[in-house]
PDB file of N, CA and C in Angstrom:
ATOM      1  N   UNK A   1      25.852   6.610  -2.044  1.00  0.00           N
ATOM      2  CA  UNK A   1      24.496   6.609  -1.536  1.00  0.00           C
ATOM      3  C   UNK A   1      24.539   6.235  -0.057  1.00  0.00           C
ATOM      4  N   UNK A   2      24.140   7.117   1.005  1.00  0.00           N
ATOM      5  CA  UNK A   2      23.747   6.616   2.002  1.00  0.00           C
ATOM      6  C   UNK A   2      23.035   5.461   2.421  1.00  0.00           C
ATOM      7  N   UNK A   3      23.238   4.559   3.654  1.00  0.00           N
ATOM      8  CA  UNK A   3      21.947   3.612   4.008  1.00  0.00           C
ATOM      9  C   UNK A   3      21.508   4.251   5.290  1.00  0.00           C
ATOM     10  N   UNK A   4      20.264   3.191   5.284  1.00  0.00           N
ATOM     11  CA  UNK A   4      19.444   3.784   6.170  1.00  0.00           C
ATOM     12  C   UNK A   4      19.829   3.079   7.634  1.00  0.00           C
ATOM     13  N   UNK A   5      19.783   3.959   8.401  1.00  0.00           N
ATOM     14  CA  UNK A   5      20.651   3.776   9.806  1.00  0.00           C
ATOM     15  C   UNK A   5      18.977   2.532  10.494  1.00  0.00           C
ATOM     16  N   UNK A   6      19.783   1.779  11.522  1.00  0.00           N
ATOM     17  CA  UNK A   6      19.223   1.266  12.007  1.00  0.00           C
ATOM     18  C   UNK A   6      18.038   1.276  13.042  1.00  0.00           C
ATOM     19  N   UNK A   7      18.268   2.695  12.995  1.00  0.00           N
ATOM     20  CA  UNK A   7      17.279   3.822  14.173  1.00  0.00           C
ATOM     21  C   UNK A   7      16.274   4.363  13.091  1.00  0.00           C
ATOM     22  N   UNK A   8      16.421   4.733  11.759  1.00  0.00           N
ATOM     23  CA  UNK A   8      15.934   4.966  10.906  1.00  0.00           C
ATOM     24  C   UNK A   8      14.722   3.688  10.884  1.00  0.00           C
ATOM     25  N   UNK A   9      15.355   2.474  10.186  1.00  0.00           N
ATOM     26  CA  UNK A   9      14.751   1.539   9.889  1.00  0.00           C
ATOM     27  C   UNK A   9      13.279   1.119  10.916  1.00  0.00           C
ATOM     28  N   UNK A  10      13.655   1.236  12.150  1.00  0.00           N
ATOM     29  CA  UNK A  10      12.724   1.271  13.191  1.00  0.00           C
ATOM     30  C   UNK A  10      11.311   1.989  13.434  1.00  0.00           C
ATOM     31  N   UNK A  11      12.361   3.664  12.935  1.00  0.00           N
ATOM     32  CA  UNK A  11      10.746   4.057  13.226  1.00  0.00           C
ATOM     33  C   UNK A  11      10.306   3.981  11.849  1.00  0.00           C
ATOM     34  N   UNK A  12      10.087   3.917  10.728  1.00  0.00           N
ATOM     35  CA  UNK A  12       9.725   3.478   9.321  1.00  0.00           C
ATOM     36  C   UNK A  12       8.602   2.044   9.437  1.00  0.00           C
ATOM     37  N   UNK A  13       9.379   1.262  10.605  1.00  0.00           N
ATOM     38  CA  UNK A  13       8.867  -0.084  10.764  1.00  0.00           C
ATOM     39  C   UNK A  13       7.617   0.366  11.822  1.00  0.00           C
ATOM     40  N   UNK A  14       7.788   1.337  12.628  1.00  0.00           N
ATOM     41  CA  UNK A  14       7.074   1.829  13.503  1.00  0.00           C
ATOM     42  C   UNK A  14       5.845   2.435  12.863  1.00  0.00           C
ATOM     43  N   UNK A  15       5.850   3.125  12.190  1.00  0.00           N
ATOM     44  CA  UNK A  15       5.142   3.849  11.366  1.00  0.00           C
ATOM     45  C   UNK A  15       4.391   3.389  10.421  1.00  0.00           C
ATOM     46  N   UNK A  16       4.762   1.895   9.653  1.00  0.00           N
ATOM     47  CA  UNK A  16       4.378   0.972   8.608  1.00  0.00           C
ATOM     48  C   UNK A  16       3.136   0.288   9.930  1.00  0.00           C
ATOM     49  N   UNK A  17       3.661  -0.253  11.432  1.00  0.00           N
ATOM     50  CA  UNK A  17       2.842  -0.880  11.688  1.00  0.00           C
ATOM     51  C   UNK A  17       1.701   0.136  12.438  1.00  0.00           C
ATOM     52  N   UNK A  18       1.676   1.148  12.355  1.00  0.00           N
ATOM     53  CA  UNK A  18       0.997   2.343  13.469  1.00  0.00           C
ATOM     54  C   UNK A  18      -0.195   2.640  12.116  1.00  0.00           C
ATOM     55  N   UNK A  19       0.331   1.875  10.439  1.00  0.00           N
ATOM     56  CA  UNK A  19      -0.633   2.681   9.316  1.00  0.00           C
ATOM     57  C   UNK A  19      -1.563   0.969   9.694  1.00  0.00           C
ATOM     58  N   UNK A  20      -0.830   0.151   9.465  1.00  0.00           N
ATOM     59  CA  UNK A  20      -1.682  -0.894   9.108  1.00  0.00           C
ATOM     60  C   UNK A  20      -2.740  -1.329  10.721  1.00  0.00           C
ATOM     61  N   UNK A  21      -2.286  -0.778  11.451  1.00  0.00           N
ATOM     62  CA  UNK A  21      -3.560  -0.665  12.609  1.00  0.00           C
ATOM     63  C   UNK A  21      -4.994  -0.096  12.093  1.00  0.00           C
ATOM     64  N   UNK A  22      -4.193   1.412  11.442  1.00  0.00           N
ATOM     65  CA  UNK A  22      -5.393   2.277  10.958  1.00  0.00           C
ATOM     66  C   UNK A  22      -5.990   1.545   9.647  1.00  0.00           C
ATOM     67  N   UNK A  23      -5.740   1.199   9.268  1.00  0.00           N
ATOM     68  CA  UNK A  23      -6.346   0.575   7.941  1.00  0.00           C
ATOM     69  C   UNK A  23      -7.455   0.106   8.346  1.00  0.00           C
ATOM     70  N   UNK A  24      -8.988   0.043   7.436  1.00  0.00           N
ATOM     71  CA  UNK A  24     -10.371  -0.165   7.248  1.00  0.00           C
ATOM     72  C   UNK A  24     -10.611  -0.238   5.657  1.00  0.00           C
ATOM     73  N   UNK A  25     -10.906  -1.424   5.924  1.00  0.00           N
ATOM     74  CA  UNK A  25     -10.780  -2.099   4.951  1.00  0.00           C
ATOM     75  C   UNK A  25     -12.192  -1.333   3.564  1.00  0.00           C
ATOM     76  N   UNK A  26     -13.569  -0.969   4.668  1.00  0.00           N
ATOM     77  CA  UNK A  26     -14.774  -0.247   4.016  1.00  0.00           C
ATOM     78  C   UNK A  26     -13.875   1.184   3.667  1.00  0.00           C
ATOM     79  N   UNK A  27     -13.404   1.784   4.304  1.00  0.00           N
ATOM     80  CA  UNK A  27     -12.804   3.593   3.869  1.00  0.00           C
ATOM     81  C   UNK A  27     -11.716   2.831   2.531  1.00  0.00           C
ATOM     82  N   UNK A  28     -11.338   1.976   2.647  1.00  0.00           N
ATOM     83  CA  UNK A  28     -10.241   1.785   1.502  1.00  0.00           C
ATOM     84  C   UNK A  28     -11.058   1.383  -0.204  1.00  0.00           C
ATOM     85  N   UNK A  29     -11.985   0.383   0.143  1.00  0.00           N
ATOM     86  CA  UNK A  29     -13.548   0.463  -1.006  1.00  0.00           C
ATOM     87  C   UNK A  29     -14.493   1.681  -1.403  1.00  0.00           C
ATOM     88  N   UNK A  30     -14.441   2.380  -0.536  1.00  0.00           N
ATOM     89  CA  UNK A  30     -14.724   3.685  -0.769  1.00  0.00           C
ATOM     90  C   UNK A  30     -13.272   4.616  -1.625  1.00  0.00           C
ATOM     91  N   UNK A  31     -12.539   4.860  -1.002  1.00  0.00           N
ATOM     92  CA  UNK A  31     -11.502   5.839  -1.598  1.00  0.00           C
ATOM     93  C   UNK A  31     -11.568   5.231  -3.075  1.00  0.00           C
ATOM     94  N   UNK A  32     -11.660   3.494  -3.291  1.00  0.00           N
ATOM     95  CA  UNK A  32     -10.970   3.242  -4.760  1.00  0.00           C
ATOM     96  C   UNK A  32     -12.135   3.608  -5.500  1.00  0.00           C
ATOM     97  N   UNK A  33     -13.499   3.692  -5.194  1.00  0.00           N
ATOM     98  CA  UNK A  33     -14.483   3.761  -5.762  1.00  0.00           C
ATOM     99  C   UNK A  33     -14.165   5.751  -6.326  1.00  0.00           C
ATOM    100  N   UNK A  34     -14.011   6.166  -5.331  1.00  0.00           N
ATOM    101  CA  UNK A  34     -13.572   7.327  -5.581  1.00  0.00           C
ATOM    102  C   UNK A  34     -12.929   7.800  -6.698  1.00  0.00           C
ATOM    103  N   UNK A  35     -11.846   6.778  -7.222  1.00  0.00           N
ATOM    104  CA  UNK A  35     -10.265   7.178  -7.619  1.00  0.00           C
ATOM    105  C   UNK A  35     -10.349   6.427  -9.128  1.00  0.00           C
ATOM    106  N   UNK A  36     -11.370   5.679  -9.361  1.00  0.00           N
ATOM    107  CA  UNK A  36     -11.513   4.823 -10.505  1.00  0.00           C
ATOM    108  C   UNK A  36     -10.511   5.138 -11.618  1.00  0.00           C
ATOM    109  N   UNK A  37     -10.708   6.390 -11.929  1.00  0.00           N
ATOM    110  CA  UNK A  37     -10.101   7.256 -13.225  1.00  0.00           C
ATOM    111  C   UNK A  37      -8.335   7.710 -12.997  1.00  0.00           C
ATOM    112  N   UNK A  38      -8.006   6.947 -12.046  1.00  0.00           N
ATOM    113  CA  UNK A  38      -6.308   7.382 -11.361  1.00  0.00           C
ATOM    114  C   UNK A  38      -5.850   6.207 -12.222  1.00  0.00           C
ATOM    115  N   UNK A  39      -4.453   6.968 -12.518  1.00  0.00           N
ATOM    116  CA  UNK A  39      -3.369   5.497 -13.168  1.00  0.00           C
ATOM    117  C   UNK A  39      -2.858   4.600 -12.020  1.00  0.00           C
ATOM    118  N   UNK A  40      -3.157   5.238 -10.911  1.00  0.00           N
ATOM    119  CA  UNK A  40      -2.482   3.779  -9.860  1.00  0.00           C
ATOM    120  C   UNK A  40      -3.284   3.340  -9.229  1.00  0.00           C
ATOM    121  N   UNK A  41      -4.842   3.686  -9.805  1.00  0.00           N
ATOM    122  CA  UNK A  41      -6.160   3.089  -9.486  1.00  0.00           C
ATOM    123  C   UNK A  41      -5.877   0.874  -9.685  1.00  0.00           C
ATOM    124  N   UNK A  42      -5.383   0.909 -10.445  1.00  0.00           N
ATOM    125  CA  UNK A  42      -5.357  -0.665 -10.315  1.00  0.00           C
ATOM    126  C   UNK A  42      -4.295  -1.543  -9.460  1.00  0.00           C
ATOM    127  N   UNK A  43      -3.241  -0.828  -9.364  1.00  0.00           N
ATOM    128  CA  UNK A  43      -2.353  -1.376  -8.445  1.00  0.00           C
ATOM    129  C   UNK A  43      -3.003  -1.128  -6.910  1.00  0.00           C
ATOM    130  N   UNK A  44      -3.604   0.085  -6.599  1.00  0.00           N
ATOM    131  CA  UNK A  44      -4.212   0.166  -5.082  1.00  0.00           C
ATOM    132  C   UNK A  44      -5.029  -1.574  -5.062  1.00  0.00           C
ATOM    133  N   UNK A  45      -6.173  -1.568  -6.092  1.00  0.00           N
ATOM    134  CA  UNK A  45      -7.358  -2.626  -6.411  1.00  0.00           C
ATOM    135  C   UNK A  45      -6.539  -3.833  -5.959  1.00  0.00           C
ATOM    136  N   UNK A  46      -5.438  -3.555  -6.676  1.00  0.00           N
ATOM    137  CA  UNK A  46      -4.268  -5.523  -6.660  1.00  0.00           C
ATOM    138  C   UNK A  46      -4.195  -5.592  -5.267  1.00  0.00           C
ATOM    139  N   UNK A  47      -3.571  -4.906  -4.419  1.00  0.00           N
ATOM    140  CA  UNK A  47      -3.117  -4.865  -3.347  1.00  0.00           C
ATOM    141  C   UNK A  47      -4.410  -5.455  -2.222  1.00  0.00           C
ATOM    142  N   UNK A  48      -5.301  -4.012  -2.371  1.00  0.00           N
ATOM    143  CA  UNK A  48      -6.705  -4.779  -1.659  1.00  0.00           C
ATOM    144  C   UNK A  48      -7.376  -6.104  -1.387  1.00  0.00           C
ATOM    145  N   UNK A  49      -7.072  -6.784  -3.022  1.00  0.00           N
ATOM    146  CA  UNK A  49      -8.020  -7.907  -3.326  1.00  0.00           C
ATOM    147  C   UNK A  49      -6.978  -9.132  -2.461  1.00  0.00           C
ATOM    148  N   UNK A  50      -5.348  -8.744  -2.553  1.00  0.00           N
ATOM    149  CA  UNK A  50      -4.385  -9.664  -2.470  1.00  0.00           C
ATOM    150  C   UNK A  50      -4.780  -9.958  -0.638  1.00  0.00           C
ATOM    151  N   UNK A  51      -4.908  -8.680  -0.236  1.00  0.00           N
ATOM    152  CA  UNK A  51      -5.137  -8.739   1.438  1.00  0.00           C
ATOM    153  C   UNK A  51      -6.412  -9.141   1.729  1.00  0.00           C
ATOM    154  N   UNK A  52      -7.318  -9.196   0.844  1.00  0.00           N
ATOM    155  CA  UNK A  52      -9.017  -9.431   1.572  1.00  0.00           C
ATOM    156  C   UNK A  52      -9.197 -10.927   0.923  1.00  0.00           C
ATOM    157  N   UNK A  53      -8.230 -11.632   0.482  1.00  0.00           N
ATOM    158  CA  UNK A  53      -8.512 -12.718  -0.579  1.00  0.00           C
ATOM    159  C   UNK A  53      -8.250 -13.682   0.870  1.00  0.00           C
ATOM    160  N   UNK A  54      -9.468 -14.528   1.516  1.00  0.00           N
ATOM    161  CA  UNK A  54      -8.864 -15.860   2.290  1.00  0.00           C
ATOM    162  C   UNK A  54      -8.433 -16.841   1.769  1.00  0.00           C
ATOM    163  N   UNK A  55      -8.401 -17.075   0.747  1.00  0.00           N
ATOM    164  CA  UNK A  55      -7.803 -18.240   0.250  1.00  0.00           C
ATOM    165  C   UNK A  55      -6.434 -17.902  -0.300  1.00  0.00           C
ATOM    166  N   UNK A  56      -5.924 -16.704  -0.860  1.00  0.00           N
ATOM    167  CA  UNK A  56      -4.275 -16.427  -0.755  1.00  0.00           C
ATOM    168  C   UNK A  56      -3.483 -15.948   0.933  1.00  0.00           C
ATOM    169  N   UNK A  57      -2.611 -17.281   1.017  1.00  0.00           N
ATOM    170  CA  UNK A  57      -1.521 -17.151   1.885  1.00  0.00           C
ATOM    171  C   UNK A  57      -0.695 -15.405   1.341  1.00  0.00           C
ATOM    172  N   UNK A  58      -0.519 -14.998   2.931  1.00  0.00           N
ATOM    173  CA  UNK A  58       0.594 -13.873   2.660  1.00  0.00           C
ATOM    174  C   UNK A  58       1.346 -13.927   4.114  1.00  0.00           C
ATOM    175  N   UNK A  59       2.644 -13.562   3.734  1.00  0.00           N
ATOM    176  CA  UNK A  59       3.255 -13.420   5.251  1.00  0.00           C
ATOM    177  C   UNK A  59       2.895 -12.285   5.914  1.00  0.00           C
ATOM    178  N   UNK A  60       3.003 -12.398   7.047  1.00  0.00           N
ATOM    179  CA  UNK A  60       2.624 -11.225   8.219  1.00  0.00           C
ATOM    180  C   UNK A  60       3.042  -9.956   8.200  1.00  0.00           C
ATOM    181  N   UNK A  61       4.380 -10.718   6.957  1.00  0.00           N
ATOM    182  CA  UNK A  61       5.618  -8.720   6.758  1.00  0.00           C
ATOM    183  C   UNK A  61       4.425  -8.346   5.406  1.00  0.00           C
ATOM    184  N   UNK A  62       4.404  -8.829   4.605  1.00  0.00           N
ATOM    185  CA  UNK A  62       3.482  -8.406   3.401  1.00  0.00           C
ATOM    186  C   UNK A  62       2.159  -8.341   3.742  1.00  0.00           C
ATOM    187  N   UNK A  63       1.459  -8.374   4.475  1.00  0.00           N
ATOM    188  CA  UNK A  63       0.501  -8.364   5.426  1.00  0.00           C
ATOM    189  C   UNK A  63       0.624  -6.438   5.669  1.00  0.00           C
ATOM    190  N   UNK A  64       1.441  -6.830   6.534  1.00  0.00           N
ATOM    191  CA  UNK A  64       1.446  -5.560   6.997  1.00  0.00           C
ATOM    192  C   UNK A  64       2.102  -4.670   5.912  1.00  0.00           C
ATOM    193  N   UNK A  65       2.604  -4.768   4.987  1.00  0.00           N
ATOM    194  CA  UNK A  65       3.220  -3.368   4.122  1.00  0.00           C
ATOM    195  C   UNK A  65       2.033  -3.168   3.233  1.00  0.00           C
ATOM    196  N   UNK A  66       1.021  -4.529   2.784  1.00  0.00           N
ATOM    197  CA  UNK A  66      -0.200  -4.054   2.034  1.00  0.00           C
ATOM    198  C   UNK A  66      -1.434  -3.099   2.744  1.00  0.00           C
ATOM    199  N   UNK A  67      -1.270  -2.922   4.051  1.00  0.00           N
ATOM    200  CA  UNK A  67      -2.347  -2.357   4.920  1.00  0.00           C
ATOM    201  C   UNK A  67      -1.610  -1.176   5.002  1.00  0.00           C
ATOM    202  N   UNK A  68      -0.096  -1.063   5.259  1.00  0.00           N
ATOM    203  CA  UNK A  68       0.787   0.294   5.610  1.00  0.00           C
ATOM    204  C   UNK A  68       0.104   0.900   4.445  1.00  0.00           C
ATOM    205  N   UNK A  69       0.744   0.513   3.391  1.00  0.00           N
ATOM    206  CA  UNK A  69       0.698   1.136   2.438  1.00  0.00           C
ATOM    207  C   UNK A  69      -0.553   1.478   1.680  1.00  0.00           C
ATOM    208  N   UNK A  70      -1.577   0.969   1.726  1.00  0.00           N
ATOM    209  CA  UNK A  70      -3.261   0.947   1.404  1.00  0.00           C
ATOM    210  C   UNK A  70      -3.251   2.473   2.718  1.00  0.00           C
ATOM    211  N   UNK A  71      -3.308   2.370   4.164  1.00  0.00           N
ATOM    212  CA  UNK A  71      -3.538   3.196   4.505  1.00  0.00           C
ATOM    213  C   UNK A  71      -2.722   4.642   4.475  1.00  0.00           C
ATOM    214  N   UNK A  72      -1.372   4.595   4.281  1.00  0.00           N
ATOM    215  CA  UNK A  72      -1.432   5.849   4.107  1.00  0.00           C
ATOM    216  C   UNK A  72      -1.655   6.255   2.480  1.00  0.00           C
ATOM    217  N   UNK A  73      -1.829   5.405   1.989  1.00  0.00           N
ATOM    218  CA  UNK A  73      -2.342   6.597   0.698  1.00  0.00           C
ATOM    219  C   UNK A  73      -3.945   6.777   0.936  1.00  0.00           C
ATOM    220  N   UNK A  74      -4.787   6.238   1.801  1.00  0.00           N
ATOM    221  CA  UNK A  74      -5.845   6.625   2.154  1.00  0.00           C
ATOM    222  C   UNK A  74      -6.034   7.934   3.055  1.00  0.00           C
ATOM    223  N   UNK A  75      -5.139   8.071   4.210  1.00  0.00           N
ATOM    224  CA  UNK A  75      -5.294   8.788   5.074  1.00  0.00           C
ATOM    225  C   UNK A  75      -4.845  10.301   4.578  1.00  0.00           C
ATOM    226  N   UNK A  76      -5.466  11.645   4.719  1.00  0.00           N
ATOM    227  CA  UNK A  76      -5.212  12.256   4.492  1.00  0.00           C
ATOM    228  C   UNK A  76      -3.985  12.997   5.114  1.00  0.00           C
ATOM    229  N   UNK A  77      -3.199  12.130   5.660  1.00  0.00           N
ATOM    230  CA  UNK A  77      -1.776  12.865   6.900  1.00  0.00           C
ATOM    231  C   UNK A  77      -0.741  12.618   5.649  1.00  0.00           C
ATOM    232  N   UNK A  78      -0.236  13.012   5.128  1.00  0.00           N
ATOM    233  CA  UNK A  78       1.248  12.129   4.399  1.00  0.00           C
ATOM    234  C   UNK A  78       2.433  13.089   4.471  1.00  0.00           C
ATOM    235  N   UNK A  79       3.379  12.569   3.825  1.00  0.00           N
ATOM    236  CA  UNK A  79       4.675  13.483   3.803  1.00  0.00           C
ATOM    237  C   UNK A  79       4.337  14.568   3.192  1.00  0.00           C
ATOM    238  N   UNK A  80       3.835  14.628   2.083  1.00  0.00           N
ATOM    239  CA  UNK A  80       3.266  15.833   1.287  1.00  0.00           C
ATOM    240  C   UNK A  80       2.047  15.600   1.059  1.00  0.00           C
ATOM    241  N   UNK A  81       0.969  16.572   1.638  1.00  0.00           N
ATOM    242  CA  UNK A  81      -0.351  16.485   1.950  1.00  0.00           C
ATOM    243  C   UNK A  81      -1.189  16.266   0.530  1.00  0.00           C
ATOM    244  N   UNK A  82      -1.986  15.686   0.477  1.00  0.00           N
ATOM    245  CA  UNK A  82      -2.755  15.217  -0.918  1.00  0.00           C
ATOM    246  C   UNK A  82      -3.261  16.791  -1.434  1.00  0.00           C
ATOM    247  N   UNK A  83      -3.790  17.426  -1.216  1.00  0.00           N
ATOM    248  CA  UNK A  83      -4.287  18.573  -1.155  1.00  0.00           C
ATOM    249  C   UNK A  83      -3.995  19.593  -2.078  1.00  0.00           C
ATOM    250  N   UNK A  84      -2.134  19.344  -1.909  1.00  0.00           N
ATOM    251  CA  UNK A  84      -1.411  20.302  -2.858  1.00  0.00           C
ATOM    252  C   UNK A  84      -1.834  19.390  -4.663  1.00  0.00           C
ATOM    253  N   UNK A  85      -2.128  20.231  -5.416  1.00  0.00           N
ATOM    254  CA  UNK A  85      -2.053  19.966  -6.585  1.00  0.00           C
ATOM    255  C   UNK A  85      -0.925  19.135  -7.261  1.00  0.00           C
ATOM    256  N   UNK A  86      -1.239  17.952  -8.005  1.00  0.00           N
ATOM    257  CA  UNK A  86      -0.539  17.151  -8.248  1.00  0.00           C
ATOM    258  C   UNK A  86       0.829  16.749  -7.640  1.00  0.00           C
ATOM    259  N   UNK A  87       1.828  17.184  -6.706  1.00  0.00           N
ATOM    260  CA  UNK A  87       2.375  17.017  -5.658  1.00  0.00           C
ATOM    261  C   UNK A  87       2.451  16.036  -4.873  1.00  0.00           C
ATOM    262  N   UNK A  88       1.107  16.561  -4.737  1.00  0.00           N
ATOM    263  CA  UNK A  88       0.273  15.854  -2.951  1.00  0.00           C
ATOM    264  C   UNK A  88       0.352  14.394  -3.225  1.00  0.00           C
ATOM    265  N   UNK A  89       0.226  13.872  -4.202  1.00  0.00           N
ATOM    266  CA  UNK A  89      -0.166  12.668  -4.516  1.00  0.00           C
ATOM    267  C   UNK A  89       1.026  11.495  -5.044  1.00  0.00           C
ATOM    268  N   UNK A  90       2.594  12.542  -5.089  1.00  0.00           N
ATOM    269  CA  UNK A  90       3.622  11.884  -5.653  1.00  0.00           C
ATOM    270  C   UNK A  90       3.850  10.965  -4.528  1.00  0.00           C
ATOM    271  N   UNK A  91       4.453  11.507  -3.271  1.00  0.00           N
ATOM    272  CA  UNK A  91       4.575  10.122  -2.324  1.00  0.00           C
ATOM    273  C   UNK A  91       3.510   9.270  -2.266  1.00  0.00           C
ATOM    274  N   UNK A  92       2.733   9.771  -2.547  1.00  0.00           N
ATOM    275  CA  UNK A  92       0.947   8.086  -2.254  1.00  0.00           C
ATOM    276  C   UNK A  92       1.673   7.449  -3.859  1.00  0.00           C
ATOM    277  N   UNK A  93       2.122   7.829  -4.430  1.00  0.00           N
ATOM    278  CA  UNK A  93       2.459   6.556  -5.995  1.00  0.00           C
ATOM    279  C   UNK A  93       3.567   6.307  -5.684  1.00  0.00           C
ATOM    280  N   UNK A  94       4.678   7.176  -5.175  1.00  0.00           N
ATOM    281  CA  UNK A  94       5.621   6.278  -4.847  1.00  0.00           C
ATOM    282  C   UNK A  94       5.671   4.961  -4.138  1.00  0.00           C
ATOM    283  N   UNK A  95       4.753   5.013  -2.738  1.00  0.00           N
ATOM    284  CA  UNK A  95       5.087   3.762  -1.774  1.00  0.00           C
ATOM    285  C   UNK A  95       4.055   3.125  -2.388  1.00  0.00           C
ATOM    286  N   UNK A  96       3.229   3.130  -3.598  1.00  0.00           N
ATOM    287  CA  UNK A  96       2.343   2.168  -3.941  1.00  0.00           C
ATOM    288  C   UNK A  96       3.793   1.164  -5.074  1.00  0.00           C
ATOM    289  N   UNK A  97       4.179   2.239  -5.742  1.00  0.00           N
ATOM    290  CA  UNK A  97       5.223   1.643  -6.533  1.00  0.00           C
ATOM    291  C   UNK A  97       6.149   0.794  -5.926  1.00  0.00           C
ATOM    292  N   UNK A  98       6.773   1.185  -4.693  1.00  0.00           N
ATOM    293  CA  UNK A  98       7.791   0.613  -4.127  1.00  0.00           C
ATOM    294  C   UNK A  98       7.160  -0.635  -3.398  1.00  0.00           C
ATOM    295  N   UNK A  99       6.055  -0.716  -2.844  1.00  0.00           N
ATOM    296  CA  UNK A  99       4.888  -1.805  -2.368  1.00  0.00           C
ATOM    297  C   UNK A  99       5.288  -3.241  -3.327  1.00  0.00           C
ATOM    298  N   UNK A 100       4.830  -2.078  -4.808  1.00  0.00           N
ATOM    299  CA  UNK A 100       4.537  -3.182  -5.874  1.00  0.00           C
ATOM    300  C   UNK A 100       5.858  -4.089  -6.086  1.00  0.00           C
ATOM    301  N   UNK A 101       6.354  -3.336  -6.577  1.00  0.00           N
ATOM    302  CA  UNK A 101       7.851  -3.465  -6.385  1.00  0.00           C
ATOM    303  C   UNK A 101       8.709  -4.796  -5.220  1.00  0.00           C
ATOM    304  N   UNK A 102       8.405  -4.179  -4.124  1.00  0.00           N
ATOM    305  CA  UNK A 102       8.367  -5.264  -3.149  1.00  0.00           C
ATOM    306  C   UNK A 102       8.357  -6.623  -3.056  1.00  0.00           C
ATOM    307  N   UNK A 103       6.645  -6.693  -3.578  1.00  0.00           N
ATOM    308  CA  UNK A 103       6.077  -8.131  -3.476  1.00  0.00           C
ATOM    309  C   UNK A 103       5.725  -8.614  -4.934  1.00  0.00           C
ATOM    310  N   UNK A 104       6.949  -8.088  -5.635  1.00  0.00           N
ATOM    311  CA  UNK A 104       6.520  -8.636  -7.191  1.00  0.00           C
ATOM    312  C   UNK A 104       6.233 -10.126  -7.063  1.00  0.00           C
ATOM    313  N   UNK A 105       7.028 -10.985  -6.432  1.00  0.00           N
ATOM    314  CA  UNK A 105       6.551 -12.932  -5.966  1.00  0.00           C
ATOM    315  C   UNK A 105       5.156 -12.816  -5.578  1.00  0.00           C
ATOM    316  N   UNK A 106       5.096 -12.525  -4.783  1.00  0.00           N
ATOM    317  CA  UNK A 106       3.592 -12.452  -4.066  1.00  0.00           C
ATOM    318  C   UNK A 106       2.410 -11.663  -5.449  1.00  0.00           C
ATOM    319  N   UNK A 107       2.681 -11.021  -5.681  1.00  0.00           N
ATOM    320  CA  UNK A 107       1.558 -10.760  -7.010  1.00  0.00           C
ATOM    321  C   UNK A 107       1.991 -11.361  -8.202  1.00  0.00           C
ATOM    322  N   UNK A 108       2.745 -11.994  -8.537  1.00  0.00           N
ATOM    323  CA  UNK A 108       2.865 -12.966  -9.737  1.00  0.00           C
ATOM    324  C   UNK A 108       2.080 -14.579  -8.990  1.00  0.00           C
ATOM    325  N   UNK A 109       2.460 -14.336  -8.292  1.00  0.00           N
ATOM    326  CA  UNK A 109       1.704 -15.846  -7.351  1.00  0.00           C
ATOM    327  C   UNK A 109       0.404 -15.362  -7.112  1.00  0.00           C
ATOM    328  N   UNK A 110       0.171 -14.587  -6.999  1.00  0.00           N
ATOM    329  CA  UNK A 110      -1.650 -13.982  -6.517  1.00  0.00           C
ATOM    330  C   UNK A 110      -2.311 -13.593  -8.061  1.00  0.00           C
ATOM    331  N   UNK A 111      -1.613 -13.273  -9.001  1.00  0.00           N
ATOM    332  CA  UNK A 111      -1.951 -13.481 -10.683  1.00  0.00           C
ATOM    333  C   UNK A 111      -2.818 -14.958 -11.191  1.00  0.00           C
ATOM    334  N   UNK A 112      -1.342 -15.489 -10.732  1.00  0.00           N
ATOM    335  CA  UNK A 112      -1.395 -17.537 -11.282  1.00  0.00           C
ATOM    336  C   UNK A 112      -2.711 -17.595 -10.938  1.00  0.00           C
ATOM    337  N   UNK A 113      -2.723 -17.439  -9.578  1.00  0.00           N
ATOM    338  CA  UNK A 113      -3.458 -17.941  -8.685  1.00  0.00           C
ATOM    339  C   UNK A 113      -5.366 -17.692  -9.220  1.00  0.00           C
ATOM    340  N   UNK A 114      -4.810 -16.760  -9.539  1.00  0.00           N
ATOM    341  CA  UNK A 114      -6.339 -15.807  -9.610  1.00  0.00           C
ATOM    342  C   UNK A 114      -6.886 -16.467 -11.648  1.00  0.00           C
ATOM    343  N   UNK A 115      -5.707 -16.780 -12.578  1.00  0.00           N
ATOM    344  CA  UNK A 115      -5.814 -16.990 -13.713  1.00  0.00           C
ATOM    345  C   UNK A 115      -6.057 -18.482 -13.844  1.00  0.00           C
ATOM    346  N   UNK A 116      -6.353 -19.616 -13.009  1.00  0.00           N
ATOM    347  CA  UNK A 116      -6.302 -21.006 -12.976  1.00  0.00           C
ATOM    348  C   UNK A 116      -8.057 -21.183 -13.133  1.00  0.00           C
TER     349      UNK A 116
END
């Protein structure tokens, strides 16, 4: 398996912080309102609530991969355009998966947190 070159890693990091600029937080309450009936309708919801919650601490890197990642599955630009029939929509579940994936600590701690 290849790794990812260090020039790679950059613009990825470039690109993660160029989504979470764009992120709006009202277009992202809208889209989920939209999407209710989607199977990765609740993991988008987790993510949202984890970033708009002031009373859960998050670091600045998870910060920013919950806004990356909230916005580009919002934005209609992606690797494979939403548009195409069921397709369109595999990379928006992937980086929600890999998101989740990510910050499994941070949403088992934002669970507790939320179940007390």
């Amino acid at each position: 398996m290849s790794r990812i070159s260090e020039e790679q890693q950059k613009k990825a990091q470039e690109i993660r912080d160029k989504l979470a600029d764009d992120f709006d937080e009202e277009e992202a309450e809208s889209f989920a309102k939209k999407n209710e009936d989607k199977k990765w309708y609740d993991d988008f919801i987790l993510l949202l609530q984890m970033l708009k919650d002031p009373e859960f601490e998050l670091s600045n890197k998870s910060k920013l991969l919950i806004a990356g990642t909230l916005a580009y599955v919002i934005l209609p630009i992606d690797v494979i355009p939403d548009f195409m029939p069921i397709v369109g929509w595999l990379d928006d579940v992937f980086i929600l998966g890999y998101t989740i994936n990510s910050l499994s600590d941070d949403i088992a701690r934002y669970k507790a947190k939320k179940n007390r």
